[in-house]
Protein backbone atom coordinates (compact mmCIF):
# COMPACT_ATOMS: atom_id res chain seq x y z
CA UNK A 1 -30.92 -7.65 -26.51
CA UNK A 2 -28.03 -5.62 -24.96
CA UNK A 3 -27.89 -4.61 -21.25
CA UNK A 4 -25.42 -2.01 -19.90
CA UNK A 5 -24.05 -2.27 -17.07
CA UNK A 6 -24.05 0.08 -14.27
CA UNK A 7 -21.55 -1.13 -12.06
CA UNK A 8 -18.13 0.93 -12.09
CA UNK A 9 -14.78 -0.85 -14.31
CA UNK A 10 -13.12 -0.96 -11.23
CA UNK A 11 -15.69 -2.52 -9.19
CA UNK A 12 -16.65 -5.22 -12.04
CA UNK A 13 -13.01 -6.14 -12.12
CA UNK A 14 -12.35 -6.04 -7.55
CA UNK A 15 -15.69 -8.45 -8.12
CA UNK A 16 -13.46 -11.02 -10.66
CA UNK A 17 -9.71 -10.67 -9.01
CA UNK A 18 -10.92 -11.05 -5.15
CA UNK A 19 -9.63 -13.51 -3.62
CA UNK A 20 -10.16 -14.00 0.30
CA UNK A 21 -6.52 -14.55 2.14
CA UNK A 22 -7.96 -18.15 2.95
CA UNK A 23 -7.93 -18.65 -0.69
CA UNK A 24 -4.52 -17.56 -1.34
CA UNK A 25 -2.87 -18.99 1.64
CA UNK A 26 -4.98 -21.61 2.69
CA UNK A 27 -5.84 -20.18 6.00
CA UNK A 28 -7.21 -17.48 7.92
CA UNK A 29 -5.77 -13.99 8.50
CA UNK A 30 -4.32 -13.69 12.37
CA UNK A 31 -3.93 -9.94 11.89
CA UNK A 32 -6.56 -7.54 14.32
CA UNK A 33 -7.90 -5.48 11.00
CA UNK A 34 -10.06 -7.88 9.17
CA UNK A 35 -9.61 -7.52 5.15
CA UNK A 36 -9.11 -9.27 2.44
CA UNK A 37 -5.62 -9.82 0.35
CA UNK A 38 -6.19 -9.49 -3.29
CA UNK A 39 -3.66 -10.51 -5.78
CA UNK A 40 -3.38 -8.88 -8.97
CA UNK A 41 -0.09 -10.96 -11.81
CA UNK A 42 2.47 -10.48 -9.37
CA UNK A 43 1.02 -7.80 -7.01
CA UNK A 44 -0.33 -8.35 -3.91
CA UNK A 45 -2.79 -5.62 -1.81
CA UNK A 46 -3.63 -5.75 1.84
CA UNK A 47 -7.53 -4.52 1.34
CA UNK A 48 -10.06 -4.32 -1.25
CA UNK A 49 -9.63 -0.27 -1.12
CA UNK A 50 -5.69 -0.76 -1.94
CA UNK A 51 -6.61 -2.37 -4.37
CA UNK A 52 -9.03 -0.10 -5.95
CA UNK A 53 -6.45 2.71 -5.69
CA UNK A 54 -4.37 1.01 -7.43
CA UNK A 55 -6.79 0.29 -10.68
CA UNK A 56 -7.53 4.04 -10.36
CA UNK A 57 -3.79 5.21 -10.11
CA UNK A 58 -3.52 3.06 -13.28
CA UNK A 59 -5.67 4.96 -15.53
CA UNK A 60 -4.04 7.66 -14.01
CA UNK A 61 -0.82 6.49 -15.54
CA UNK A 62 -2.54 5.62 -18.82
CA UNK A 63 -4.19 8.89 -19.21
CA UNK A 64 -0.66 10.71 -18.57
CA UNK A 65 -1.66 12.21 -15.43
CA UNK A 66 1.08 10.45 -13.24
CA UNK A 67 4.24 8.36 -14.27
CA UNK A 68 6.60 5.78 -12.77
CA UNK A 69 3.53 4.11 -10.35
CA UNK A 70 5.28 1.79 -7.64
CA UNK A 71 2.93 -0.59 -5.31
CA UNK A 72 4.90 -1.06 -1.96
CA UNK A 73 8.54 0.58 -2.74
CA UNK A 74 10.95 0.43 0.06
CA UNK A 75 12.53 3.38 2.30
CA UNK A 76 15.32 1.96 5.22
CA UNK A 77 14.50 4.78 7.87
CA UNK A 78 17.54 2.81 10.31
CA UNK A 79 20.05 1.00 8.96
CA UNK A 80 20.88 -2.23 10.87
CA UNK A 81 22.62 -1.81 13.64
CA UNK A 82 25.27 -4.19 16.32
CA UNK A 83 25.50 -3.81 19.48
CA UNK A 84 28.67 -2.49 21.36
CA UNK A 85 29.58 -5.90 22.73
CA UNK A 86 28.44 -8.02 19.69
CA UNK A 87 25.66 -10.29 21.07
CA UNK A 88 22.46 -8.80 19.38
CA UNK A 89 22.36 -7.46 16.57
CA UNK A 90 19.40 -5.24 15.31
CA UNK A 91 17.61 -5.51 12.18
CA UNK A 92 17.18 -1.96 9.79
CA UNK A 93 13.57 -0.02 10.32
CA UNK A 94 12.19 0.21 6.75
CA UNK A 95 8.90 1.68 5.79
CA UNK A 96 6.81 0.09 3.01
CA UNK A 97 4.22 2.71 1.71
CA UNK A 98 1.39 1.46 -0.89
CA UNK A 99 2.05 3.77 -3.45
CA UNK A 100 5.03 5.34 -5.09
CA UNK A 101 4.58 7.68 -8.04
CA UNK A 102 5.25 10.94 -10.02
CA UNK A 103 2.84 13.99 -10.48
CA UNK A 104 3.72 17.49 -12.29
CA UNK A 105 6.98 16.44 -11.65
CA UNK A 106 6.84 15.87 -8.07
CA UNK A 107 7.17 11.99 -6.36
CA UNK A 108 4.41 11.34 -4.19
CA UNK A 109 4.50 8.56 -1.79
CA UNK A 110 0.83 7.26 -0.61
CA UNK A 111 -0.47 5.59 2.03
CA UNK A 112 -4.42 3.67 1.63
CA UNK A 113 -6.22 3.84 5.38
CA UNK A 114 -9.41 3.38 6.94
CA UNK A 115 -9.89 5.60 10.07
CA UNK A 116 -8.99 3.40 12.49
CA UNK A 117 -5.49 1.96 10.98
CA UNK A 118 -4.26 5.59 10.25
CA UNK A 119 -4.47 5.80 13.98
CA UNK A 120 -2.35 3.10 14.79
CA UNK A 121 0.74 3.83 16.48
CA UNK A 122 3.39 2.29 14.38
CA UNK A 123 1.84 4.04 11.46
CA UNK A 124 2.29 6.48 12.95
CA UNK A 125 5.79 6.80 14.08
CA UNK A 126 7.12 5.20 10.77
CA UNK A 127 5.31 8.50 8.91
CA UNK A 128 6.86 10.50 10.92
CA UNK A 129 10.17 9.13 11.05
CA UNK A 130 10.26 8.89 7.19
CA UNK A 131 9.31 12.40 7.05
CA UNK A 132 11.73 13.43 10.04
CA UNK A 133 14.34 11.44 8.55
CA UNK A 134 14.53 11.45 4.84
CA UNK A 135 11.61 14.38 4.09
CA UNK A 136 8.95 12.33 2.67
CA UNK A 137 5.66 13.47 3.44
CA UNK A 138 3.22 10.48 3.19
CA UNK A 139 -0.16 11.47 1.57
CA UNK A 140 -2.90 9.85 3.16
CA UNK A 141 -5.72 8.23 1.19
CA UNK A 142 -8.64 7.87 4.01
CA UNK A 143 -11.54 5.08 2.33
């Protein structure tokens, strides 16, 4: 006797490769937003919807719709700086999107947010200063 399965791939696999941040680190997350890190080999997502993004962007890739997927890639908006008289120096500003890949021949940079962390105001200014800065317009993914 066979039974299918209704449940979505990408939900039946969130269910098996959850892990709560307590888990992982052996305590509790400090942070304001309350989610859950999920590890995945060697990557590591900030919330169960990054995460599912990232499964989808995959068969993406497989299917030959997008190319060169990145999770987290680095942009330095400010490089480090010193101070005229030496005494404190300043580290560089550098933006750390989710999502870094190619489409129709274009690179799209992505960013995962619920509606109230795409409202935050260092989100905020780091999108715009990567886009002000180096031209990147981040995509937002709203879940």
């Amino acid at each position: 006797m066979s039974s299918k399965s209704t449940a979505s791939p990408f939900k039946q696999i969130r269910t098996m490769t959850a892990l709560p941040q307590q888990a992982l680190y052996g305590e509790k997350d400090s942070g304001k937003v309350a989610h859950t890190k999920i590890r995945v080999g060697d990557e590591e997502f900030d919330s169960l919807a990054e995460h599912d993004r990232y499964l989808e962007l995959r068969v993406m890739e497989q299917d030959g719709i997008i190319s060169e997927l990145e999770c987290h890639p680095s942009y330095e908006i400010l490089p480090a700086q010193v101070t005229p008289v030496g005494k404190q120096n300043f580290r560089p500003v550098v933006y750390t999107p989710d999502f870094r890949y190619v489409r129709d021949g274009k690179t799209v940079v992505e960013e995962i947010k619920s509606e109230y962390t795409r409202k935050e105001k260092d989100y905020i200014i780091r999108r715009k200063l990567i886009y002000h800065t180096l031209g990147i317009y981040v995509e937002e993914i709203v879940r």
